[in-house]
Protein backbone atom coordinates (compact mmCIF):
# COMPACT_ATOMS: atom_id res chain seq x y z
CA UNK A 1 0.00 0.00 0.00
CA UNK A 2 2.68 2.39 0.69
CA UNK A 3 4.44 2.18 -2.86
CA UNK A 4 1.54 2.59 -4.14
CA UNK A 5 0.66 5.81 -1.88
CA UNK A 6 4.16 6.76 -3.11
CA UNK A 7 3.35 6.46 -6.70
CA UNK A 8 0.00 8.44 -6.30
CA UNK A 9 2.21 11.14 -4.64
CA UNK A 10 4.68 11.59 -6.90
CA UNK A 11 2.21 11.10 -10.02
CA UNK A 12 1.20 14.43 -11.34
CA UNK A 13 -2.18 14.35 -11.27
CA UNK A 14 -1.86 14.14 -7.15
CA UNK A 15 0.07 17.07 -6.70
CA UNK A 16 -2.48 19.12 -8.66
CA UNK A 17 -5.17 17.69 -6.89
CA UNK A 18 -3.02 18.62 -3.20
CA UNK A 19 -2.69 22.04 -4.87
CA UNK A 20 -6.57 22.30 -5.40
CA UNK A 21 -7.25 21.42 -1.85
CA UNK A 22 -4.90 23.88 -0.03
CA UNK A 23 -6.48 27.01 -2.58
CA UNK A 24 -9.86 26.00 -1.21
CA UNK A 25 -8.65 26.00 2.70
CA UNK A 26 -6.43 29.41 1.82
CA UNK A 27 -8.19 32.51 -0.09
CA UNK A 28 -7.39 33.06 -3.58
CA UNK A 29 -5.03 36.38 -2.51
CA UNK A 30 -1.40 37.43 -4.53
């Protein structure tokens, strides 16, 4: 489970989606 946790993280697709999530917690400010 863990490599495959690994994988996820390092895959693209995850670090967009992490990048989505902390936008929505912080306010969309320069």
């Amino acid at each position: 489970v863990m490599l495959l946790l690994k994988l996820i993280f390092h895959r693209q697709d995850t670090q967009e989606l992490l990048k989505k999530l902390l936008e929505r917690e912080k306010p969309e400010t320069p």
